[in-house]
PDB file of N, CA and C in Angstrom:
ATOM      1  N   UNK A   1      58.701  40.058 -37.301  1.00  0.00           N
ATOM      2  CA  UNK A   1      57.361  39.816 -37.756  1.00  0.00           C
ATOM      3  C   UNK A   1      56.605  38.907 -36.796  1.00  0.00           C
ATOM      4  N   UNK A   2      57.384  37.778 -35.950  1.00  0.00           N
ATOM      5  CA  UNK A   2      56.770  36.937 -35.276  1.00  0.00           C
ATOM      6  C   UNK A   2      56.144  37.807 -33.564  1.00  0.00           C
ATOM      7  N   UNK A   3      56.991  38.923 -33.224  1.00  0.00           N
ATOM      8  CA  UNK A   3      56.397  39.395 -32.235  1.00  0.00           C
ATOM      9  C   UNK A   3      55.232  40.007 -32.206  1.00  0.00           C
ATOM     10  N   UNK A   4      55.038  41.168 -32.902  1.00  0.00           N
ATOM     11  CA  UNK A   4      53.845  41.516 -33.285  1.00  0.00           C
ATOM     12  C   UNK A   4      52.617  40.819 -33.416  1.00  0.00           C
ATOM     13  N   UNK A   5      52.598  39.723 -34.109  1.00  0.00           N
ATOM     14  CA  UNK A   5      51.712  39.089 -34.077  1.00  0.00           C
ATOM     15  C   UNK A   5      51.173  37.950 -33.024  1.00  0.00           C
ATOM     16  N   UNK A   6      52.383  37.578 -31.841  1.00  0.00           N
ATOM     17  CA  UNK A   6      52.311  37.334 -30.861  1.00  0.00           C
ATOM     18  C   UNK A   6      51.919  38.333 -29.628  1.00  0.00           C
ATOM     19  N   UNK A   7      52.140  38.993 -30.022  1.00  0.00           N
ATOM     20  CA  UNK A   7      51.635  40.463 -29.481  1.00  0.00           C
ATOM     21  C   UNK A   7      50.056  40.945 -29.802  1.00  0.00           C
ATOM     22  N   UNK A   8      49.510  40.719 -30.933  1.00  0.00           N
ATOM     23  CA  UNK A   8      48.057  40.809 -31.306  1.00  0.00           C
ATOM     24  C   UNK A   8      47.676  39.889 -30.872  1.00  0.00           C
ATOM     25  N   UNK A   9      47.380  38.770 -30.446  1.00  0.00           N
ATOM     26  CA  UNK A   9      47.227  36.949 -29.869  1.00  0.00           C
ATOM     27  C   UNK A   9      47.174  37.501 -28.955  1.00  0.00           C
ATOM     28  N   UNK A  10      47.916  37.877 -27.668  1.00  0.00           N
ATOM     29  CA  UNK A  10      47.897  38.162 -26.547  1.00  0.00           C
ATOM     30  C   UNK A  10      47.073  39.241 -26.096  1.00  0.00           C
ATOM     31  N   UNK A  11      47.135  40.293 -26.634  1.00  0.00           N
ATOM     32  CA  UNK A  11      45.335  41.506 -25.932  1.00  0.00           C
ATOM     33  C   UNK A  11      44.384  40.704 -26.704  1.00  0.00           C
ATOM     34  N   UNK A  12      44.271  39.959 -28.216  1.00  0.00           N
ATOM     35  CA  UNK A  12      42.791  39.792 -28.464  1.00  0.00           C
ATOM     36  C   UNK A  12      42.568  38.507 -27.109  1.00  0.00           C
ATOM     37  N   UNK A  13      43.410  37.736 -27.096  1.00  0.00           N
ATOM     38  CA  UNK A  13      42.856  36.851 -25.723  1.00  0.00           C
ATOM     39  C   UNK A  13      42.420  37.308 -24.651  1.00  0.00           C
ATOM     40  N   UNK A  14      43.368  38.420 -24.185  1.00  0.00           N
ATOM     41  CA  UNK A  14      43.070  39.132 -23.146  1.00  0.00           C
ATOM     42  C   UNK A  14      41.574  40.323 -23.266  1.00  0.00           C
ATOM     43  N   UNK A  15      41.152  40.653 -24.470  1.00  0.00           N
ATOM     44  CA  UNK A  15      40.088  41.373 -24.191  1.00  0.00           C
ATOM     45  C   UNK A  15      38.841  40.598 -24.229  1.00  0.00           C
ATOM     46  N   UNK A  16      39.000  38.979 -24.975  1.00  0.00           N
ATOM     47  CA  UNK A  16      38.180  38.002 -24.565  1.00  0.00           C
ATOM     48  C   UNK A  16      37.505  37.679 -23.281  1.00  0.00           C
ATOM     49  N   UNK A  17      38.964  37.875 -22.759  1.00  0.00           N
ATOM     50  CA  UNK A  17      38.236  36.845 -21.306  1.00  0.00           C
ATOM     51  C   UNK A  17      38.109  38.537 -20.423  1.00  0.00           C
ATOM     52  N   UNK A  18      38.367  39.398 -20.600  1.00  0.00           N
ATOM     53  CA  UNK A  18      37.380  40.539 -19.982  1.00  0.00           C
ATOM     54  C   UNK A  18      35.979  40.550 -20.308  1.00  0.00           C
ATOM     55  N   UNK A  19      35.847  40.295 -21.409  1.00  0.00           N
ATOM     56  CA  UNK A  19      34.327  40.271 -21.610  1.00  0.00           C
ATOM     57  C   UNK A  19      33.654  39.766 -20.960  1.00  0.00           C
ATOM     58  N   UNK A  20      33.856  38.437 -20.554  1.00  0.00           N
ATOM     59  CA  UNK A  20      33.255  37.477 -19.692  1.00  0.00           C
ATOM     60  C   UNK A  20      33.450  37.572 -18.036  1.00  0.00           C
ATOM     61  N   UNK A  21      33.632  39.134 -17.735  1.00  0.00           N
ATOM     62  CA  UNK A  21      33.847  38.937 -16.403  1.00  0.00           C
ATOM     63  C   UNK A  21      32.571  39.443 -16.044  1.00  0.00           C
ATOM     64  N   UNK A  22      32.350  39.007 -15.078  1.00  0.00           N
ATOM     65  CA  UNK A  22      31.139  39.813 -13.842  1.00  0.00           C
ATOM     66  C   UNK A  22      31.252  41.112 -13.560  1.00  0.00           C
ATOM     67  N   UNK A  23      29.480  41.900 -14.323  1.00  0.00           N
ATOM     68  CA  UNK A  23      29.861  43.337 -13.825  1.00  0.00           C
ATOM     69  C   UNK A  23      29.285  43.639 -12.751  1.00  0.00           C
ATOM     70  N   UNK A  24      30.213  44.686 -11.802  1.00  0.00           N
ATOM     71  CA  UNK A  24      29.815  45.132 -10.533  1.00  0.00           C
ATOM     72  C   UNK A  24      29.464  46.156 -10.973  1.00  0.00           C
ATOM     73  N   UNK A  25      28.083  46.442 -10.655  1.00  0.00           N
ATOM     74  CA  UNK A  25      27.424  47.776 -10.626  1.00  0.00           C
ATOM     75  C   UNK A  25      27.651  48.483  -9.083  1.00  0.00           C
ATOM     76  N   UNK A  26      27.263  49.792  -9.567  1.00  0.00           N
ATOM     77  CA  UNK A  26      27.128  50.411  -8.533  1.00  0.00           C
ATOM     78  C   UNK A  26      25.804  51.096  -8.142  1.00  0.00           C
ATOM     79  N   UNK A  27      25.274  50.401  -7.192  1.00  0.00           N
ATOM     80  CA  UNK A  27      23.273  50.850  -7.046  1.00  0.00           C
ATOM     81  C   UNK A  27      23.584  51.990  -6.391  1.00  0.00           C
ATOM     82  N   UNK A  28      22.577  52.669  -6.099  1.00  0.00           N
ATOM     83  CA  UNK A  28      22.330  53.737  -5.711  1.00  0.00           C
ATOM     84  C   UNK A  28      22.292  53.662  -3.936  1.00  0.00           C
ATOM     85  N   UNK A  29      22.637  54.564  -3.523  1.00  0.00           N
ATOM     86  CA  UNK A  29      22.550  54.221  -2.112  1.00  0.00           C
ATOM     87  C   UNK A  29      21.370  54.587  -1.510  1.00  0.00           C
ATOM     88  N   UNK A  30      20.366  55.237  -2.203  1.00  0.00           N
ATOM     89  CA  UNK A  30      19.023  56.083  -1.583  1.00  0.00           C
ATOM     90  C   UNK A  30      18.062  54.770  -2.295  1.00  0.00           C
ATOM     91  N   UNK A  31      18.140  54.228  -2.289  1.00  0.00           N
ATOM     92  CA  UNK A  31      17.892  52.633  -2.901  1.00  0.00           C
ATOM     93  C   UNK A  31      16.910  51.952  -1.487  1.00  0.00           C
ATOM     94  N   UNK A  32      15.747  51.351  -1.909  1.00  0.00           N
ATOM     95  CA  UNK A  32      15.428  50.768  -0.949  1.00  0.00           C
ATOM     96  C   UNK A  32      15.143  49.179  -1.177  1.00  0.00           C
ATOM     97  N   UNK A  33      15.640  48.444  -0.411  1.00  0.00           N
ATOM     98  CA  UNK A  33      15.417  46.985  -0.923  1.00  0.00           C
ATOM     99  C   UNK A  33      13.907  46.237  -0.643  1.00  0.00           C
ATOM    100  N   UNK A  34      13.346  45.430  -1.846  1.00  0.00           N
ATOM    101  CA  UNK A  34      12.296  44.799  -1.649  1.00  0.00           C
ATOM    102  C   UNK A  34      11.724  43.613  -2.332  1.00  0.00           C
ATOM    103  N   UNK A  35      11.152  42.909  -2.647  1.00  0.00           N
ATOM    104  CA  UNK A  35      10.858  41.670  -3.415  1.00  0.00           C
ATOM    105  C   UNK A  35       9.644  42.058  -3.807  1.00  0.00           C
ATOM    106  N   UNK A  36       9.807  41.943  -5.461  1.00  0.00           N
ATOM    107  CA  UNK A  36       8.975  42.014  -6.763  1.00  0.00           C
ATOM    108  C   UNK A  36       7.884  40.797  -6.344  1.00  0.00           C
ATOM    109  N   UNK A  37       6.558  40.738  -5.885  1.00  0.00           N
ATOM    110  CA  UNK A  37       6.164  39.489  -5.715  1.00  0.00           C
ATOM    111  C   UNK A  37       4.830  39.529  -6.509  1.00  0.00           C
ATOM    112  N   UNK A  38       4.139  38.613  -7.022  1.00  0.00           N
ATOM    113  CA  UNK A  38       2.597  38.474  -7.237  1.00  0.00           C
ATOM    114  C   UNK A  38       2.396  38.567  -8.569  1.00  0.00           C
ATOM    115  N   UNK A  39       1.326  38.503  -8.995  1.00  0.00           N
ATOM    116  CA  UNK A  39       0.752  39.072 -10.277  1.00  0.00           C
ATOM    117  C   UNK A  39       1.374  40.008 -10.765  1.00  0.00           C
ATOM    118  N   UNK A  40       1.467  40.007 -12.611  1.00  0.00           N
ATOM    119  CA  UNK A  40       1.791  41.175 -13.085  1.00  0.00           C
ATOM    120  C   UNK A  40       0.654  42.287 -12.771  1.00  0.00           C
ATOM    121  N   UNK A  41       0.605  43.177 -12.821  1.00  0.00           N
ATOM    122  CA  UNK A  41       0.228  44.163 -13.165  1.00  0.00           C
ATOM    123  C   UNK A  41       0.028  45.155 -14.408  1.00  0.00           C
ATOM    124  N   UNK A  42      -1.333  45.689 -14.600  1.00  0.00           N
ATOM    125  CA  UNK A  42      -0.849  46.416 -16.308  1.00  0.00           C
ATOM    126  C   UNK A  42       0.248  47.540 -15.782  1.00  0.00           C
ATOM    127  N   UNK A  43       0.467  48.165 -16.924  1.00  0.00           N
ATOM    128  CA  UNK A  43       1.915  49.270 -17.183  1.00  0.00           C
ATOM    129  C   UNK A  43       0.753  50.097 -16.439  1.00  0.00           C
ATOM    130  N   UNK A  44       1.174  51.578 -15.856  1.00  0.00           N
ATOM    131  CA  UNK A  44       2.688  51.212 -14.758  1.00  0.00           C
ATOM    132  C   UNK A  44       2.714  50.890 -13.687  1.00  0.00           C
ATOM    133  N   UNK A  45       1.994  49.651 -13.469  1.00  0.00           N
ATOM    134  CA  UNK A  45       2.181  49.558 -11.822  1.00  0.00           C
ATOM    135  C   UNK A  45       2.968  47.900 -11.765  1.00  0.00           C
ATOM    136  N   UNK A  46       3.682  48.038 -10.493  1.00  0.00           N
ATOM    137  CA  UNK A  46       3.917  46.846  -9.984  1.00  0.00           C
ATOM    138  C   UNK A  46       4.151  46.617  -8.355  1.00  0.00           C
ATOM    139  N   UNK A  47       4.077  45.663  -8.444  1.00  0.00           N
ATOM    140  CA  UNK A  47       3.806  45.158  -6.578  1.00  0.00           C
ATOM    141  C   UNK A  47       5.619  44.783  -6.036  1.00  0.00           C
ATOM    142  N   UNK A  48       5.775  45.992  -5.023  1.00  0.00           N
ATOM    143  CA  UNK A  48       6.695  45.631  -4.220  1.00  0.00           C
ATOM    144  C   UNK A  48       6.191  45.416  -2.774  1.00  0.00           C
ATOM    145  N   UNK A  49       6.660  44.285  -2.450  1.00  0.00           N
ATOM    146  CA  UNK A  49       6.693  43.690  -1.055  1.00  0.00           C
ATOM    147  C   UNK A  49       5.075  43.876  -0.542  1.00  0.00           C
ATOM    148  N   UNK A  50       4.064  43.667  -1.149  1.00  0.00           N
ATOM    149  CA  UNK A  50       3.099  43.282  -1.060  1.00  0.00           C
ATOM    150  C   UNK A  50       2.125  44.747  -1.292  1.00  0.00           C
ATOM    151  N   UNK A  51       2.657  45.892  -1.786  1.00  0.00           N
ATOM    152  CA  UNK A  51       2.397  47.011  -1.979  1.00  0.00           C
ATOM    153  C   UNK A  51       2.647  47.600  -3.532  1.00  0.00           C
ATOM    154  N   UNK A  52       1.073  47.508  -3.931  1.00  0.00           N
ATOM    155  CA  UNK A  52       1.154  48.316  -5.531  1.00  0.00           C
ATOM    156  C   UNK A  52       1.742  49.540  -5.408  1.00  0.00           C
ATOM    157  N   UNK A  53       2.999  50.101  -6.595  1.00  0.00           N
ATOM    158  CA  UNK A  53       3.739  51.267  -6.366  1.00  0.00           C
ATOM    159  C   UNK A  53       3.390  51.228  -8.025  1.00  0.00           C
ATOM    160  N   UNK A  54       3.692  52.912  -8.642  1.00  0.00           N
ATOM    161  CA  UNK A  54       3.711  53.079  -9.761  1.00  0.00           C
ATOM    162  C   UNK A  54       4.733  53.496 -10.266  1.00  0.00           C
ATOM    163  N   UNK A  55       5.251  52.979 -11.741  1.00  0.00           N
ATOM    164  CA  UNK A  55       6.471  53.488 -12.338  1.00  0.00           C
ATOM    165  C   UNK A  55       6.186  54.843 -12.217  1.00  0.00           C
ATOM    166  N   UNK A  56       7.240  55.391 -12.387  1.00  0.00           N
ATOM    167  CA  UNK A  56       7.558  57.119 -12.728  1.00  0.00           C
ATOM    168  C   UNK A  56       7.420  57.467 -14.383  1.00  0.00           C
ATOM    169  N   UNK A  57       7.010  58.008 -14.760  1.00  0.00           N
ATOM    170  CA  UNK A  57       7.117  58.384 -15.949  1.00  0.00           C
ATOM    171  C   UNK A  57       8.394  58.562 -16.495  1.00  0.00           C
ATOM    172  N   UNK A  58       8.877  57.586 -17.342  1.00  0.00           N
ATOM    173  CA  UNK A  58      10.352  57.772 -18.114  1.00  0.00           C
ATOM    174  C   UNK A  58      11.157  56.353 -16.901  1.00  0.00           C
ATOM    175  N   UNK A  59      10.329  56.487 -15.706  1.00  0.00           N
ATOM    176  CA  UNK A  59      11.232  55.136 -14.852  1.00  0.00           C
ATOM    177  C   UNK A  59      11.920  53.866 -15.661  1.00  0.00           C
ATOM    178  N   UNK A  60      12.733  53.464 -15.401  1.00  0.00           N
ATOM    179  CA  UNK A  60      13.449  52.867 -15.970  1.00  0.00           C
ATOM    180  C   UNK A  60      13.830  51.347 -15.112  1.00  0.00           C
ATOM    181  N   UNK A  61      13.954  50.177 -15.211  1.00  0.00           N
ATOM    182  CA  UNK A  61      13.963  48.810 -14.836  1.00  0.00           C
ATOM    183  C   UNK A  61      15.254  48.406 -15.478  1.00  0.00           C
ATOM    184  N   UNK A  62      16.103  48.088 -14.425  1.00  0.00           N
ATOM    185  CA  UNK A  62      17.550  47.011 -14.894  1.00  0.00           C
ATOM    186  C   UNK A  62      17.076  45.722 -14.384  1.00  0.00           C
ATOM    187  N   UNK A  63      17.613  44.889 -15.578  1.00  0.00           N
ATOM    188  CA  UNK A  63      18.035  43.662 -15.052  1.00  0.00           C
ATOM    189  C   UNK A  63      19.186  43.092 -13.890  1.00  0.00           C
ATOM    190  N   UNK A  64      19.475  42.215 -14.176  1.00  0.00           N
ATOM    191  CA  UNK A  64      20.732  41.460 -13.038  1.00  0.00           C
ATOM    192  C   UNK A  64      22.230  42.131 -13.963  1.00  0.00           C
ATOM    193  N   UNK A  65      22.045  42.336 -15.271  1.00  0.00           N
ATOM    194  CA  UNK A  65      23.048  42.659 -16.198  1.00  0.00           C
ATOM    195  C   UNK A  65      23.345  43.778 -16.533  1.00  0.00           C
ATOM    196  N   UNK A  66      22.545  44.628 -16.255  1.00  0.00           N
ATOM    197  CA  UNK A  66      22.275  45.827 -15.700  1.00  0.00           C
ATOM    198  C   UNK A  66      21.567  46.571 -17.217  1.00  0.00           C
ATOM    199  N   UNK A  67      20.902  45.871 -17.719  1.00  0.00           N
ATOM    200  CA  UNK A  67      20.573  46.025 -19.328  1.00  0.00           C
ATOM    201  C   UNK A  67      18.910  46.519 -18.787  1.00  0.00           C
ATOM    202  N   UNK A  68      18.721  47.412 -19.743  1.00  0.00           N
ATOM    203  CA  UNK A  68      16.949  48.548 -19.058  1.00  0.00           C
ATOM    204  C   UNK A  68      15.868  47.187 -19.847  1.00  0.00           C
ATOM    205  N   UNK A  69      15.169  46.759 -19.074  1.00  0.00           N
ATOM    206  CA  UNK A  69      14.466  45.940 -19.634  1.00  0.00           C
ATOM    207  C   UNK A  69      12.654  46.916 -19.952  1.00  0.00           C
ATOM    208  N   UNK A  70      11.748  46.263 -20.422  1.00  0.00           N
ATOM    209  CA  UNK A  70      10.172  46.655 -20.072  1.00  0.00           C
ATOM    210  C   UNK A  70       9.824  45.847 -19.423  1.00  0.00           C
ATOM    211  N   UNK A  71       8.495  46.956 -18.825  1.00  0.00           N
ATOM    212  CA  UNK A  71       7.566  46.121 -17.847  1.00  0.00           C
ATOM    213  C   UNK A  71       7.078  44.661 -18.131  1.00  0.00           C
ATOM    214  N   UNK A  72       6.691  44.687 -19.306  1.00  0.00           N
ATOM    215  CA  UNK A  72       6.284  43.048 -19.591  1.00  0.00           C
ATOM    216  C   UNK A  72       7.526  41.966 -19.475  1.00  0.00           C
ATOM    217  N   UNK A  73       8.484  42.648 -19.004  1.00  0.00           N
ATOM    218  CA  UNK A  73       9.721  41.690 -18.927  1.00  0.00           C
ATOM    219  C   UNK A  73      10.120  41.655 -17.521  1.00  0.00           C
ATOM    220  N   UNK A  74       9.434  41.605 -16.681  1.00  0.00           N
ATOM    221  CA  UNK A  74       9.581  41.507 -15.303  1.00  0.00           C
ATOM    222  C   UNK A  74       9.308  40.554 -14.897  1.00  0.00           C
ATOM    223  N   UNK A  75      10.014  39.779 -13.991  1.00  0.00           N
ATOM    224  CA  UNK A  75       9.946  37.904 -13.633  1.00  0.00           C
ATOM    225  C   UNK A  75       8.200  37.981 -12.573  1.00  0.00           C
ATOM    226  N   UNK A  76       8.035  37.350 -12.241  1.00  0.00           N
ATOM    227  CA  UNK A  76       6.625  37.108 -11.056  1.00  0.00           C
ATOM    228  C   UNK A  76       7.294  37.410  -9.919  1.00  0.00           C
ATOM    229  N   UNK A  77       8.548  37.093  -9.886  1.00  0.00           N
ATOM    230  CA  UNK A  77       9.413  37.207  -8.524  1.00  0.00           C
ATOM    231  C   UNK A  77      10.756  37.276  -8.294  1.00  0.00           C
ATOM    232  N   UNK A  78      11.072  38.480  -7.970  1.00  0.00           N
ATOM    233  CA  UNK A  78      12.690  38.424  -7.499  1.00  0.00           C
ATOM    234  C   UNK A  78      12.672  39.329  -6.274  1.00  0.00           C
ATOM    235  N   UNK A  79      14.212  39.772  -5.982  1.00  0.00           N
ATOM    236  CA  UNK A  79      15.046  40.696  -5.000  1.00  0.00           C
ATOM    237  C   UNK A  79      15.315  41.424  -5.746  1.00  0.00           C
ATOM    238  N   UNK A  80      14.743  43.183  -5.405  1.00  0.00           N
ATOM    239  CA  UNK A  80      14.974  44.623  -6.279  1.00  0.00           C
ATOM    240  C   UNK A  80      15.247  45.240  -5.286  1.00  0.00           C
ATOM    241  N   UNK A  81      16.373  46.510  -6.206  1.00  0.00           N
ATOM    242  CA  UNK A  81      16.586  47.440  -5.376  1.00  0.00           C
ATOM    243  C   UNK A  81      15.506  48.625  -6.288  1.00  0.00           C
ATOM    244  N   UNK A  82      14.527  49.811  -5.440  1.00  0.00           N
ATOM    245  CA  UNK A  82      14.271  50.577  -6.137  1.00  0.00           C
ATOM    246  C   UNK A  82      14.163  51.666  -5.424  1.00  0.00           C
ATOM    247  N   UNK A  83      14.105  53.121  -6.323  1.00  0.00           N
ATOM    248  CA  UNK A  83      14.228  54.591  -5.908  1.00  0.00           C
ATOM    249  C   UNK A  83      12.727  54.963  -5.822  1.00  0.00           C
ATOM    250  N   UNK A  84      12.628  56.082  -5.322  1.00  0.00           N
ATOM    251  CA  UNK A  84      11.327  56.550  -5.366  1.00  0.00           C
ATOM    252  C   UNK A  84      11.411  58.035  -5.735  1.00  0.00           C
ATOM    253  N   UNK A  85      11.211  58.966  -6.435  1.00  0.00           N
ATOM    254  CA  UNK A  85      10.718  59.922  -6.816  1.00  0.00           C
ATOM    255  C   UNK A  85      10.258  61.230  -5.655  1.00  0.00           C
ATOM    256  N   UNK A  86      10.338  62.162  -5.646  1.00  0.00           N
ATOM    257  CA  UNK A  86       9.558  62.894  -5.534  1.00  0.00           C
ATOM    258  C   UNK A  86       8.204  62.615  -4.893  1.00  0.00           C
ATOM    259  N   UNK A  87       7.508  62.509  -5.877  1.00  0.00           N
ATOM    260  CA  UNK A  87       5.629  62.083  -6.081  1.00  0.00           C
ATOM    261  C   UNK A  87       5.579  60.791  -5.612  1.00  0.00           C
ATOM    262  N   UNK A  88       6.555  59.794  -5.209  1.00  0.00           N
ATOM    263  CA  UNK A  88       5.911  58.260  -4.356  1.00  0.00           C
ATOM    264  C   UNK A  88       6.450  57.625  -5.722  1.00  0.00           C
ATOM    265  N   UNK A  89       6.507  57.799  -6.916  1.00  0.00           N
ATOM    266  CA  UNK A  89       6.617  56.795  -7.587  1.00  0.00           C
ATOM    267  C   UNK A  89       8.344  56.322  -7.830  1.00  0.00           C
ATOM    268  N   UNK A  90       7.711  55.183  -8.687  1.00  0.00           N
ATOM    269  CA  UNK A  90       9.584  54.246  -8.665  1.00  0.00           C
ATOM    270  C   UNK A  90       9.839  54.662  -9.500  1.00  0.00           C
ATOM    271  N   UNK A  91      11.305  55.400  -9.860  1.00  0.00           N
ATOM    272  CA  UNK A  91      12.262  56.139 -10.574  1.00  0.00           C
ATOM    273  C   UNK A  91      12.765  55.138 -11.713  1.00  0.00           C
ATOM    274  N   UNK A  92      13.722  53.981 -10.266  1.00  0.00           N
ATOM    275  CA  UNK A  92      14.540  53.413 -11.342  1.00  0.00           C
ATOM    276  C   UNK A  92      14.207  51.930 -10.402  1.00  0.00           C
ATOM    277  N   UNK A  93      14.255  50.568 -10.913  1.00  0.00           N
ATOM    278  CA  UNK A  93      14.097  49.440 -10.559  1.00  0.00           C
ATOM    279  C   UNK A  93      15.399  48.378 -10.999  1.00  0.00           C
ATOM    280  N   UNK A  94      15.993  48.146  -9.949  1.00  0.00           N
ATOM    281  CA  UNK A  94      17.108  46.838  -9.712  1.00  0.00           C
ATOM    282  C   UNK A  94      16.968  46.045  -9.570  1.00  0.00           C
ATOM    283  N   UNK A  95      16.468  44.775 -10.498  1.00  0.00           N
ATOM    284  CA  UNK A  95      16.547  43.513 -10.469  1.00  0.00           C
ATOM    285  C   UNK A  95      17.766  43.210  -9.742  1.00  0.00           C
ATOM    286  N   UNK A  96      17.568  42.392  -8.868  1.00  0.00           N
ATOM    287  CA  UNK A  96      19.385  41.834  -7.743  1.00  0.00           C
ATOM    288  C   UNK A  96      19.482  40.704  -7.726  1.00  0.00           C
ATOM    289  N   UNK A  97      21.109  40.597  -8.185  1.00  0.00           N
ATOM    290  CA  UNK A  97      21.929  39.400  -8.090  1.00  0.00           C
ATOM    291  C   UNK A  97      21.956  38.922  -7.044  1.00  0.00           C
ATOM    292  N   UNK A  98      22.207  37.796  -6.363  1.00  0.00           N
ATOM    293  CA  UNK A  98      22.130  37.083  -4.956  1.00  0.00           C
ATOM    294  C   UNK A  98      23.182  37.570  -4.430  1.00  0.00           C
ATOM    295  N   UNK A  99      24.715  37.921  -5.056  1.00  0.00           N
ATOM    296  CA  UNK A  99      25.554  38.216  -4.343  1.00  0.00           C
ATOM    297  C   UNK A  99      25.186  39.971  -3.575  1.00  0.00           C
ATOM    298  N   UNK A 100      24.485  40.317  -4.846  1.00  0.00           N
ATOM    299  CA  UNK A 100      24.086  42.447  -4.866  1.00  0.00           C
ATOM    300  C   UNK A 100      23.196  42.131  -3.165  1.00  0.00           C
ATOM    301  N   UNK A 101      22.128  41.430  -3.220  1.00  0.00           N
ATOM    302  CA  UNK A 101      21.143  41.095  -2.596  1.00  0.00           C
ATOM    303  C   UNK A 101      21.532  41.101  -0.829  1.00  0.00           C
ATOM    304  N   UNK A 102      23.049  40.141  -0.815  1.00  0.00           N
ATOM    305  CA  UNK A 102      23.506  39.589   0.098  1.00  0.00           C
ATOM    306  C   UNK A 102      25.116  40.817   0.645  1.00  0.00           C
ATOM    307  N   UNK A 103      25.289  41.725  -0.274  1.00  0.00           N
ATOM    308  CA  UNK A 103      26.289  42.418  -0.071  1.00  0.00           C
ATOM    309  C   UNK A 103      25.394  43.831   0.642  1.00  0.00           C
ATOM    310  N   UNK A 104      23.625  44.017  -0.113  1.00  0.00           N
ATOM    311  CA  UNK A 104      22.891  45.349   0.611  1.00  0.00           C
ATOM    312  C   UNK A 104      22.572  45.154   2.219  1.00  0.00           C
ATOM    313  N   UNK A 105      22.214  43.366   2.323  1.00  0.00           N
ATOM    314  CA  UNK A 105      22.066  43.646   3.594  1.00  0.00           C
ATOM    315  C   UNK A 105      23.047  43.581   4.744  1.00  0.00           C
ATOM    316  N   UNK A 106      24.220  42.598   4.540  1.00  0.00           N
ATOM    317  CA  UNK A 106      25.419  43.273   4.797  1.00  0.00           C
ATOM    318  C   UNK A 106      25.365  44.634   5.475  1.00  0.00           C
ATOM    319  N   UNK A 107      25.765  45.373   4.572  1.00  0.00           N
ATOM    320  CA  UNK A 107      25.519  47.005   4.535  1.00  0.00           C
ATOM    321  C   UNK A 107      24.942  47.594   5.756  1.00  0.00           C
ATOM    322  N   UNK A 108      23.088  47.069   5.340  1.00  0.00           N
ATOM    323  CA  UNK A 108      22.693  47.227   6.084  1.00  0.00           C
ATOM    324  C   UNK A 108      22.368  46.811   7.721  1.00  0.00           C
ATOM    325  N   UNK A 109      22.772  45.727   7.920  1.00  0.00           N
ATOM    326  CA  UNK A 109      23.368  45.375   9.362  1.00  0.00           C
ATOM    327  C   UNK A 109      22.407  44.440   9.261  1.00  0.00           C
ATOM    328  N   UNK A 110      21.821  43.537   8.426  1.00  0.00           N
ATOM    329  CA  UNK A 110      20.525  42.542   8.730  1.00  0.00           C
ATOM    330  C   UNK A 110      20.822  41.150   9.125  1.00  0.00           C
TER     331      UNK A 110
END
C-alpha cells in the first residue's frame, strides 16, 4: 500500500515542475523579424519598424507564451516575429522572448 502511493507523490511532483518549464516554440521560418514601435493604431493596423502594415483578416498575434492575444493587447513596444500573406498583409504576429530574439539573429548571421 505504501508504494503506490509513493508512486502517485512522485509523477504528481513530477508533472508539477513540468508545468513550470519554459516553452520553446517553434516560429516559422518565412518569419521576418521587426520591432512593434509607436502609437497604437485602430484595428487592423499596426506599425512595424516604422512602417504601417495591416492585419490579415482572421491574422492572429502570439504573445511571448505563445497564447493568441487582441490587438488592443499589444505593448507600445517590443521584438516580433511576423508573416506576411499573399496580399502584403500580417498573417500571424510573434511577440519575442529575448532569448527567441537573440537565437533569430544568430540564425541569421547578425
Amino acid at each position: 500500500m505504501r508504494n503506490p502511493l509513493l508512486l502517485m507523490t512522485f509523477f504528481a511532483a513530477l508533472g508539477a515542475s513540468a508545468s513550470h518549464a519554459q516553452l520553446v516554440r517553434t516560429l516559422p521560418a518565412n518569419g521576418k523579424v521587426g520591432e512593434l514601435a509607436g502609437q497604437q493604431h485602430p484595428f487592423p493596423l499596426v506599425q512595424i519598424s516604422n512602417k504601417v502594415v495591416r492585419l490579415a483578416p482572421g491574422g492572429l498575434i502570439y504573445d511571448q507564451e505563445n497564447r493568441t492575444i487582441v490587438h488592443g493587447s499589444l505593448p507600445e513596444s517590443a521584438s516580433v516575429l511576423f508573416v506576411v500573406d499573399a496580399n502584403g498583409d500580417v498573417s500571424r504576429l510573434y511577440l519575442l522572448r529575448p532569448e527567441e530574439l537573440a537565437r533569430l539573429e544568430r540564425a541569421a548571421g547578425r
